[in-house]
N, C-alpha and C. Protein backbone atom coordinates (compact mmCIF):
# COMPACT_ATOMS: atom_id res chain seq x y z
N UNK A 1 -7.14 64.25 81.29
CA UNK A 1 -7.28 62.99 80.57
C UNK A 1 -6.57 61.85 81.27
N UNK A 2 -7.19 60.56 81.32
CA UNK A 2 -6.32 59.67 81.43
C UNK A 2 -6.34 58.52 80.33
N UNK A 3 -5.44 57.99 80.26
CA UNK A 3 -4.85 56.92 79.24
C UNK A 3 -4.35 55.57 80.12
N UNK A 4 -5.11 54.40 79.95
CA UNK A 4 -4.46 53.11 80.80
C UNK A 4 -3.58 52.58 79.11
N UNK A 5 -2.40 52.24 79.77
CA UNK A 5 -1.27 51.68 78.76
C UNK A 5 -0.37 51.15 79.54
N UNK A 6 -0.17 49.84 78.66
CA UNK A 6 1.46 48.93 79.94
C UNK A 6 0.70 48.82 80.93
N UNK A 7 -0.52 48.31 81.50
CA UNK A 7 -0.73 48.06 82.72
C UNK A 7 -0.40 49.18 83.80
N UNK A 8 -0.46 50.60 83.28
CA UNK A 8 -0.63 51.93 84.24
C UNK A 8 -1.95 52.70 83.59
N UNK A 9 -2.04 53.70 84.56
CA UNK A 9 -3.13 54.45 84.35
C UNK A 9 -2.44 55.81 84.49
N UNK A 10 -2.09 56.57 83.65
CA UNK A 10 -1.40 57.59 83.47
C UNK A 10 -2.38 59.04 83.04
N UNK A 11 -1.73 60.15 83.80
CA UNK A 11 -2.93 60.91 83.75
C UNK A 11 -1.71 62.46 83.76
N UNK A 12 -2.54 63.32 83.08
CA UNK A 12 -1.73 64.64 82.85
C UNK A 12 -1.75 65.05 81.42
N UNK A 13 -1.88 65.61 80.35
CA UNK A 13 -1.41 65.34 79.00
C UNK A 13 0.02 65.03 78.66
N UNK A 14 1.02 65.80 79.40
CA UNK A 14 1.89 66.22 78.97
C UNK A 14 2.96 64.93 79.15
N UNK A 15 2.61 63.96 80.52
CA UNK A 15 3.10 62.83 80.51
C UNK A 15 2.78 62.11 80.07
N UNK A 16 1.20 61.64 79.54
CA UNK A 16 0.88 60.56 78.23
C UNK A 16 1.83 60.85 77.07
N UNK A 17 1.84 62.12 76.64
CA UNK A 17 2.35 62.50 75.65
C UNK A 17 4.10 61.96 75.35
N UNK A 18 4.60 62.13 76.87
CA UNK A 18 5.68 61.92 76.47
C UNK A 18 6.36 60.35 76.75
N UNK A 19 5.12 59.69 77.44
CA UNK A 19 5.41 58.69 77.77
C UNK A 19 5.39 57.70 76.62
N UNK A 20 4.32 58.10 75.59
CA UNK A 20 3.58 57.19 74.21
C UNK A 20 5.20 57.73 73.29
N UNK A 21 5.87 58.83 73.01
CA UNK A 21 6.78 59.42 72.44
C UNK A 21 7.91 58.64 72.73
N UNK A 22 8.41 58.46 73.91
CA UNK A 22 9.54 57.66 74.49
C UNK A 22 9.18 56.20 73.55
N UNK A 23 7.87 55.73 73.93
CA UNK A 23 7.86 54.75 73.56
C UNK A 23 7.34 53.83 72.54
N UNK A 24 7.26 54.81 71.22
CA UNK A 24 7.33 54.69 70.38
C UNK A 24 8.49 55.55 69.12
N UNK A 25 9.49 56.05 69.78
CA UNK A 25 10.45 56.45 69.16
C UNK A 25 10.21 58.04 68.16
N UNK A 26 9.67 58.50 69.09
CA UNK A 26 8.73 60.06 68.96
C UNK A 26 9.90 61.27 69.39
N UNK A 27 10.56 61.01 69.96
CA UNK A 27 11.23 61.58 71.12
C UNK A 27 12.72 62.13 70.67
N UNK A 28 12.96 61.96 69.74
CA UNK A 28 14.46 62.36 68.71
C UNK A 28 15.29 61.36 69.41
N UNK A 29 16.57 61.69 69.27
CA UNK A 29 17.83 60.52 68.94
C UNK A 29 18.74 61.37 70.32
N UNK A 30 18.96 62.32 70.87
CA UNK A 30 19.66 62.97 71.78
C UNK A 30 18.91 63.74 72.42
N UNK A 31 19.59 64.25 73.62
CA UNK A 31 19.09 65.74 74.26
C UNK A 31 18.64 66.97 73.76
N UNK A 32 19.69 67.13 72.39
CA UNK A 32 19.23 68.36 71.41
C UNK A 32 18.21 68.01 70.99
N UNK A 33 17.69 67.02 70.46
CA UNK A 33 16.57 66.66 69.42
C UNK A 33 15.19 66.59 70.87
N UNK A 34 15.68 66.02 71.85
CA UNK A 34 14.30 65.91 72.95
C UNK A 34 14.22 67.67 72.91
N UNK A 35 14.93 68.29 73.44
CA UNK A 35 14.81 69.59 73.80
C UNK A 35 14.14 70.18 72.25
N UNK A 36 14.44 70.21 71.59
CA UNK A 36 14.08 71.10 70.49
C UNK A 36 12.72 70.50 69.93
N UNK A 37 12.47 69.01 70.48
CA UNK A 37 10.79 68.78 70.30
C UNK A 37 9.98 69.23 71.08
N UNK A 38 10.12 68.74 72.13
CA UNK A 38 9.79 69.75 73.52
C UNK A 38 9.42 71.34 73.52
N UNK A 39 9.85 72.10 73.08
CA UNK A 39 10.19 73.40 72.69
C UNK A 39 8.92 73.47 71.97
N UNK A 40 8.74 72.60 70.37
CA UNK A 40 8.18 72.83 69.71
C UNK A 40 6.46 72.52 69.99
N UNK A 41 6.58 71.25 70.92
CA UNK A 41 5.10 70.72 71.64
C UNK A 41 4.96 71.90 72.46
N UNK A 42 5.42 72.38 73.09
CA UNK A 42 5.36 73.24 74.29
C UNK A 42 4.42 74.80 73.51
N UNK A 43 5.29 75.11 72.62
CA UNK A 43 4.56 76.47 71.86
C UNK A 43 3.23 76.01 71.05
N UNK A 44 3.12 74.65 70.43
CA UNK A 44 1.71 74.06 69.58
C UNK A 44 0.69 74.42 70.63
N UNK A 45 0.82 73.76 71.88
CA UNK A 45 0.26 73.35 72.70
C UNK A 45 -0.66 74.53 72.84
N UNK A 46 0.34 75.72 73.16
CA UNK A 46 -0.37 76.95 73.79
C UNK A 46 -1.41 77.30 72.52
N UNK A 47 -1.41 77.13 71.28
CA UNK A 47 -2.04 77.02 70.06
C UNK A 47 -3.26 76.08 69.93
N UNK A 48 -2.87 75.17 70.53
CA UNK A 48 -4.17 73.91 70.39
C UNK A 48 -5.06 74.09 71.37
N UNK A 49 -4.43 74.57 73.09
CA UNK A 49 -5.46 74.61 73.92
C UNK A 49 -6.66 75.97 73.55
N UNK A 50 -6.22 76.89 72.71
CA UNK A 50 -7.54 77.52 72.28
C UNK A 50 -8.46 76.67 71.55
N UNK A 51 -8.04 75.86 70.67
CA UNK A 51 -8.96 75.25 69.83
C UNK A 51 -9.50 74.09 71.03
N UNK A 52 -8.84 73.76 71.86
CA UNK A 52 -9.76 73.08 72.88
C UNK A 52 -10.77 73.29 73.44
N UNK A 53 -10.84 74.33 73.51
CA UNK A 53 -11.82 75.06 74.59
C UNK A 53 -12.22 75.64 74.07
N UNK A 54 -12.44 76.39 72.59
CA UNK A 54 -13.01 76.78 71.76
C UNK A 54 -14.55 76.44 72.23
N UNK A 55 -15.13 75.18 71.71
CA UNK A 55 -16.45 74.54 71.66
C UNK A 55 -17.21 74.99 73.57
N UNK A 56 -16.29 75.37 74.46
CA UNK A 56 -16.85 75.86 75.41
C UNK A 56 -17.22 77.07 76.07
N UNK A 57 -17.11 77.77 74.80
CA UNK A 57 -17.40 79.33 74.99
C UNK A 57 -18.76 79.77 74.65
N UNK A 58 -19.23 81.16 74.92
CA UNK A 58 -20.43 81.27 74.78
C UNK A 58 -20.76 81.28 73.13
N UNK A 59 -21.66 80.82 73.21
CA UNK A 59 -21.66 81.33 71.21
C UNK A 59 -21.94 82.95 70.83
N UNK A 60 -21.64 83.27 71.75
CA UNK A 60 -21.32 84.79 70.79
C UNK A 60 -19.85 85.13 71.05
N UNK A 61 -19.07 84.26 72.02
CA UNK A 61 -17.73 84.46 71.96
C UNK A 61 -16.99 83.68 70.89
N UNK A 62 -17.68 82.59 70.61
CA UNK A 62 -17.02 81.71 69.67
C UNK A 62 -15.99 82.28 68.08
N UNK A 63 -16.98 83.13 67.40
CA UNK A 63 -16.66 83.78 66.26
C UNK A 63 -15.18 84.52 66.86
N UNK A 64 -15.22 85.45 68.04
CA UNK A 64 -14.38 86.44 68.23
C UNK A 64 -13.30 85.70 68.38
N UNK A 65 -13.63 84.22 69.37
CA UNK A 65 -12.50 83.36 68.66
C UNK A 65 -11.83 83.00 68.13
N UNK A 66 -12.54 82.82 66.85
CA UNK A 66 -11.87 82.04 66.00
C UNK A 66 -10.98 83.35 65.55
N UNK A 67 -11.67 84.29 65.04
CA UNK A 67 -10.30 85.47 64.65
C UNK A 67 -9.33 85.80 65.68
N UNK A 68 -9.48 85.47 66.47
CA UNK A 68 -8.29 85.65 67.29
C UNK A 68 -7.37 84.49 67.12
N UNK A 69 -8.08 82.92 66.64
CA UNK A 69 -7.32 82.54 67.12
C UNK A 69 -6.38 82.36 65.66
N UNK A 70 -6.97 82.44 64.22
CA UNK A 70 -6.36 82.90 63.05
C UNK A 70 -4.99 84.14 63.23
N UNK A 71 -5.58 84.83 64.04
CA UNK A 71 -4.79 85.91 64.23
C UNK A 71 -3.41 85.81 64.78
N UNK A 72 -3.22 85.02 66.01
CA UNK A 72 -1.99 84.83 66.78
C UNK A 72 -1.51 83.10 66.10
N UNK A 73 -2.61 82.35 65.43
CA UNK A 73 -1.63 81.46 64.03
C UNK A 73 -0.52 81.57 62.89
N UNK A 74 -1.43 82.98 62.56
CA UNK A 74 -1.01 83.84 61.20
C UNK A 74 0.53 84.55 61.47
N UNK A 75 0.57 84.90 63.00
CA UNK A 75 1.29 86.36 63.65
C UNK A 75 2.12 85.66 64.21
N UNK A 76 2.01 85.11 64.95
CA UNK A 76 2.90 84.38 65.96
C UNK A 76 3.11 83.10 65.83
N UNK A 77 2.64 81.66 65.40
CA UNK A 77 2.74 80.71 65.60
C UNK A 77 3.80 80.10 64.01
N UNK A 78 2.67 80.11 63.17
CA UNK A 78 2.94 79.89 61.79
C UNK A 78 4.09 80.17 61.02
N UNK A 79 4.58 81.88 61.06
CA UNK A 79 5.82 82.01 61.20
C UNK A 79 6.75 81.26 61.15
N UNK A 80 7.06 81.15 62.19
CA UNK A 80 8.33 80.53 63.25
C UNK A 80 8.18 78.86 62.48
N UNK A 81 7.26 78.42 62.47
CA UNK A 81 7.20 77.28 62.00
C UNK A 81 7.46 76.91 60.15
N UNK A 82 6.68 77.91 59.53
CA UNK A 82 7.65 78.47 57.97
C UNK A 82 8.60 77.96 57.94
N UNK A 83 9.78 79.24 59.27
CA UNK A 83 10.75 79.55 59.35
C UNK A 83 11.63 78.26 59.15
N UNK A 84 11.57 77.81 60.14
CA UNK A 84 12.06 76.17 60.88
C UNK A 84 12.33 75.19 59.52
N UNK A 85 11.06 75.25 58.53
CA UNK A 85 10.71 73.93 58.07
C UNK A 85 11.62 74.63 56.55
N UNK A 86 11.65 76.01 56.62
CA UNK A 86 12.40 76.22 55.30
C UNK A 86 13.86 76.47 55.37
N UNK A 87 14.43 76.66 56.63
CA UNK A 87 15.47 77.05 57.07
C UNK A 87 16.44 75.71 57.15
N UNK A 88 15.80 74.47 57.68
CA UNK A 88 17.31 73.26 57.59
C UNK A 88 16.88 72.24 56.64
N UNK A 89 16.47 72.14 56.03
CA UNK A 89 16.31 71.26 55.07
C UNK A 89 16.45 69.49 55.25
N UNK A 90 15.20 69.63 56.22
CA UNK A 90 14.91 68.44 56.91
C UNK A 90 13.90 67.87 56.44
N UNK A 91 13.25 66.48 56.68
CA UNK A 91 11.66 66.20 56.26
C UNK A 91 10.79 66.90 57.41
N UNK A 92 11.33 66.58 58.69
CA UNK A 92 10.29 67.22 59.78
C UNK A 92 11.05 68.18 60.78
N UNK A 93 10.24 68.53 61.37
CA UNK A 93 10.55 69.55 62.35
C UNK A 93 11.99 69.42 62.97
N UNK A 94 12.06 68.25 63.69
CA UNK A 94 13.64 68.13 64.34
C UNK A 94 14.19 66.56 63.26
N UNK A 95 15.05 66.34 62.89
CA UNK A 95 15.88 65.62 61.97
C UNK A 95 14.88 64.62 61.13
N UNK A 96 15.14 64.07 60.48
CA UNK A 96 14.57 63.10 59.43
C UNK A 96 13.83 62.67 59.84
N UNK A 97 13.16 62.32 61.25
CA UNK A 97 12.50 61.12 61.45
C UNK A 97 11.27 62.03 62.30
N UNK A 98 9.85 61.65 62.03
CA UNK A 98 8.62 61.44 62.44
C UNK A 98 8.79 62.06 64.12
N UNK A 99 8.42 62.97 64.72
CA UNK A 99 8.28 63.24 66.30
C UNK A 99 7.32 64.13 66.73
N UNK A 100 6.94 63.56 68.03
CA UNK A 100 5.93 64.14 68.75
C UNK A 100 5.35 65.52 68.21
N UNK A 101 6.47 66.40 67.94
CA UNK A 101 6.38 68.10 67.91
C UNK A 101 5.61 67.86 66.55
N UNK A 102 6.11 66.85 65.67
CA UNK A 102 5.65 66.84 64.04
C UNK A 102 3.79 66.21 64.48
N UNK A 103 3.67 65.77 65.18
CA UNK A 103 2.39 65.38 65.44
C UNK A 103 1.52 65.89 65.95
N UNK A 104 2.10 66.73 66.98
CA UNK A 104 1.16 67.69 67.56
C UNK A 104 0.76 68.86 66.57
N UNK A 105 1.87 69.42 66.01
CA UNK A 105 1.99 70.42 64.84
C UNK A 105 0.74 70.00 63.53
N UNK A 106 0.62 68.99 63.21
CA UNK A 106 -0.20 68.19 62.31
C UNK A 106 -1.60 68.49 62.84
N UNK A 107 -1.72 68.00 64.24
CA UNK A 107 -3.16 67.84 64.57
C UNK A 107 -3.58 69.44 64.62
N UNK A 108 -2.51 70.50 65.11
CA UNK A 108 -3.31 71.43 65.50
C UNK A 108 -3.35 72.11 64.08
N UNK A 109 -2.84 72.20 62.97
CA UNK A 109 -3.03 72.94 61.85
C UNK A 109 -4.37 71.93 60.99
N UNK A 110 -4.65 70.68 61.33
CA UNK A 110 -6.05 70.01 60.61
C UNK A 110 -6.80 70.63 61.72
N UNK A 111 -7.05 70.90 62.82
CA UNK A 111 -7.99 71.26 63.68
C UNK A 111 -8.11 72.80 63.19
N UNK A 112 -7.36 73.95 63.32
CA UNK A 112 -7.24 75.19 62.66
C UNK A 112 -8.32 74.52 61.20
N UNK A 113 -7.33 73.91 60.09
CA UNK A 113 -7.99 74.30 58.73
C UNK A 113 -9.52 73.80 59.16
N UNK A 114 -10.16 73.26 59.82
CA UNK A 114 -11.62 72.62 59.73
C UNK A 114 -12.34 74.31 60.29
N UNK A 115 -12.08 75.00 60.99
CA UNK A 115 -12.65 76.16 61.31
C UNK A 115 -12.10 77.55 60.24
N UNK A 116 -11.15 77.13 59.70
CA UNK A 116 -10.53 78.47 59.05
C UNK A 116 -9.93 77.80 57.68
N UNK A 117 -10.45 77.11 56.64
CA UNK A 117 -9.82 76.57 55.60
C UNK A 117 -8.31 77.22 54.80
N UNK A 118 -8.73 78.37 54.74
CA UNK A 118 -7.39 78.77 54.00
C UNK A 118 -6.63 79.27 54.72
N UNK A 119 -6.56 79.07 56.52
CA UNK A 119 -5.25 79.46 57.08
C UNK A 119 -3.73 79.14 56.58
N UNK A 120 -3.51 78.49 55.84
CA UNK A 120 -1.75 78.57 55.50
C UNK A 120 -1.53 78.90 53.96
N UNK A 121 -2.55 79.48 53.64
CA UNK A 121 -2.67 80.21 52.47
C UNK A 121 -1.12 81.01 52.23
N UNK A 122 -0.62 81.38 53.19
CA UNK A 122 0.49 82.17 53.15
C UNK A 122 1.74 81.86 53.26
N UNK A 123 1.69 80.44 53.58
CA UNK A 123 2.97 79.37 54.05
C UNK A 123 2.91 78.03 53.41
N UNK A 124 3.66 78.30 52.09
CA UNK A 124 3.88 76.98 51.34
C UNK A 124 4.61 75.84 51.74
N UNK A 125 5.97 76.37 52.98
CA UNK A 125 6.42 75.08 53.79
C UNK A 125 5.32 74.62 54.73
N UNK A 126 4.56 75.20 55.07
CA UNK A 126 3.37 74.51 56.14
C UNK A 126 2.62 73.41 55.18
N UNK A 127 2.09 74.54 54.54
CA UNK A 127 1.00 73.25 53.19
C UNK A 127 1.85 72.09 52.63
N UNK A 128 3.00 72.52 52.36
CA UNK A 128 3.76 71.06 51.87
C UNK A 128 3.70 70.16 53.08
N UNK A 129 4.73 70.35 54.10
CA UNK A 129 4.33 69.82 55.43
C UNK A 129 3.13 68.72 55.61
N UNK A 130 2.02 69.65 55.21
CA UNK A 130 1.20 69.01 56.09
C UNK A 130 0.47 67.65 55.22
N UNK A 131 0.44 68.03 53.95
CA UNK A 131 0.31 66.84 52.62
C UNK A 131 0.87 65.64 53.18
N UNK A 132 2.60 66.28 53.26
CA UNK A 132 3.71 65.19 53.29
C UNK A 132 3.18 64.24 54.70
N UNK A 133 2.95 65.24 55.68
CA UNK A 133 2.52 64.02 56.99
C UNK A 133 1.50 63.40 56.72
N UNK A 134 0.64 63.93 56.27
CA UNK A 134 -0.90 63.42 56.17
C UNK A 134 -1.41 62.47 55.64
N UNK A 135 -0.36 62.05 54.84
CA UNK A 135 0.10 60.94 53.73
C UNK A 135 0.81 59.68 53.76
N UNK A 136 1.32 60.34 55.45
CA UNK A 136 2.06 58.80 55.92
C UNK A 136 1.22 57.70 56.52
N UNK A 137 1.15 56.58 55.78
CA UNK A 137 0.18 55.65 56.11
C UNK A 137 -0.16 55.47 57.39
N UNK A 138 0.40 55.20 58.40
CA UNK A 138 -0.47 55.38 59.51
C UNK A 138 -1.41 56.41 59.98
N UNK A 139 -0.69 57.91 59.65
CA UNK A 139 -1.54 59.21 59.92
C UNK A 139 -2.84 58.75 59.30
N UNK A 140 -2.24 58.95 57.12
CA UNK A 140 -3.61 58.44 56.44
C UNK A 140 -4.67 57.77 56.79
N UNK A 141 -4.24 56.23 57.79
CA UNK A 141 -5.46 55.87 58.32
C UNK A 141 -6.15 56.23 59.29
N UNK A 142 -5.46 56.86 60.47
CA UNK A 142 -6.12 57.40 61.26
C UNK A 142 -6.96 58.70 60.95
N UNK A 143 -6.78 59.08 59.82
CA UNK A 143 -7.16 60.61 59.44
C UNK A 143 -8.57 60.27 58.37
N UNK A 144 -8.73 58.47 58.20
CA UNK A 144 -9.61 58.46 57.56
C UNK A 144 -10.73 58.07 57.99
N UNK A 145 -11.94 58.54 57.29
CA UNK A 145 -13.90 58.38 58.14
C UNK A 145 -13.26 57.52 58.55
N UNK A 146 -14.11 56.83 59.84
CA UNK A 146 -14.04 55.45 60.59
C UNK A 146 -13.13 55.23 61.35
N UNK A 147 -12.24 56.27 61.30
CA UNK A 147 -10.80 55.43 62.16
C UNK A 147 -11.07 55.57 63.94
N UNK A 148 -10.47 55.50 64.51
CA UNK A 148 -10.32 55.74 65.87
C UNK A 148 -9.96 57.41 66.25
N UNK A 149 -10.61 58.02 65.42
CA UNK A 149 -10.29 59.55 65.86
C UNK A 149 -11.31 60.08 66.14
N UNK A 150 -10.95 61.01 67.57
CA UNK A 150 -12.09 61.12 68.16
C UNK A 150 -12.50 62.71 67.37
N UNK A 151 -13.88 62.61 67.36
CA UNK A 151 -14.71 63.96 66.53
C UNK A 151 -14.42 65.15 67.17
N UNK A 152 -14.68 66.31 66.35
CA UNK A 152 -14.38 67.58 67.05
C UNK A 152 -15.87 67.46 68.01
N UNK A 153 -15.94 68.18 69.45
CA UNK A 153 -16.59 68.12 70.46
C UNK A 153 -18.09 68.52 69.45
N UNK A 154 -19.76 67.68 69.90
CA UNK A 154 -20.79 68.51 69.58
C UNK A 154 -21.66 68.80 70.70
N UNK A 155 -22.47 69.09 70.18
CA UNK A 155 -23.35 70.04 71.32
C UNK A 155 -23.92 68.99 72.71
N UNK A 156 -23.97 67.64 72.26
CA UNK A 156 -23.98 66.78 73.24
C UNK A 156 -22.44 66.44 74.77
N UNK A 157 -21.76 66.21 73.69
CA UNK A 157 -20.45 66.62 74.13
C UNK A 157 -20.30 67.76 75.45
N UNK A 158 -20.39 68.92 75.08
CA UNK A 158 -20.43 70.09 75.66
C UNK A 158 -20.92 69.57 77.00
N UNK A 159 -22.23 69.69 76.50
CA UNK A 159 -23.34 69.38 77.43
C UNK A 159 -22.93 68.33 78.64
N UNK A 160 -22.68 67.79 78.20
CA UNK A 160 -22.00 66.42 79.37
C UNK A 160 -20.98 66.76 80.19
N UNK A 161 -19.91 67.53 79.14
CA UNK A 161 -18.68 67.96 80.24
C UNK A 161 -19.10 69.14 81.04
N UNK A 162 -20.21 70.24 80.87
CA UNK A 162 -20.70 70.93 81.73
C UNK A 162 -21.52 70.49 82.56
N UNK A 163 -21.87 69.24 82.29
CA UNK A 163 -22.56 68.73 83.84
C UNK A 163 -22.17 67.78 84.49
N UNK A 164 -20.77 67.28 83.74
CA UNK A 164 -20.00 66.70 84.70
C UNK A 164 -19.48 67.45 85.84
N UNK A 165 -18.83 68.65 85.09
CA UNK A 165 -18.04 69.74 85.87
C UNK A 165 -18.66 71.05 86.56
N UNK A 166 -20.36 71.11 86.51
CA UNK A 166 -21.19 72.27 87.11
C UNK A 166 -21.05 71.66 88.82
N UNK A 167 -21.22 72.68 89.54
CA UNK A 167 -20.89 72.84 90.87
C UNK A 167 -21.91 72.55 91.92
């Protein structure tokens, strides 16, 4: 991906990401708080890039997908994140205030529920969580028809990035 912002053209995810974070106050208040967002983008991530690439699998791999990817949500991801959100008695992930990890965490559990609705069926700090963000007026608008959010990939979509990228 690239992103032009500030008069650069910045390219990588992981440095848009942290560059828009820095500079919009995404990024926690110290080293502990960068590190422990970091941490937390870092493990989403490995979570979201299935749902990325999801839409580019064969469609008979797709299904086996998705239970897999319910599976290591349910097992491995979700958990830990429970854990976190019931364990310090914070609003978000790392101290009081709104960060990257809380955003990424957001997008990839609305991307999960659109393929798997009752994934956090089992995690009432997640479902609270995700109300509570979803609700913060800026999210709210971006999360509503019309906004500037881009659609989950369709079959046109596909199609384009495989013939951008066929050999």
């Amino acid at each position: 991906p690239m992103v032009e912002i500030d008069g650069m053209k910045l390219v990588q995810t992981r440095s848009i990401l942290h560059y828009i974070a820095d500079k919009h106050n995404l990024f926690g208040k110290d080293l502990k708080e960068r590190t422990l967002i970091d941490m937390y983008v870092e493990g989403t991530l490995d979570l979201l890039e299935l749902l990325i690439m999801h839409p580019f699998l064969k469609p008979d791999d797709q299904q086996k997908e998705v239970v897999n990817m319910a599976q290591k949500a349910i097992i491995r991801y979700f958990p830990v994140f429970e854990k976190i959100l019931r364990g310090h008695g914070q609003n978000f992930l790392v101290g009081n205030q709104l960060s990257l990890a809380d955003v990424i965490l957001l997008q990839t559990i609305l991307a999960l529920e659109e393929k798997i609705p009752n994934i956090l069926s089992a995690f009432p700090f997640l479902q609270e969580y995700t109300v509570k963000l979803s609700n913060i007026p800026t999210i709210k608008r971006f999360l509503e028809p019309g906004s500037k959010k881009k659609p989950p990939p369709d079959e046109i979509y596909v199609r384009t990035v495989y013939n951008i990228f066929k050999p």
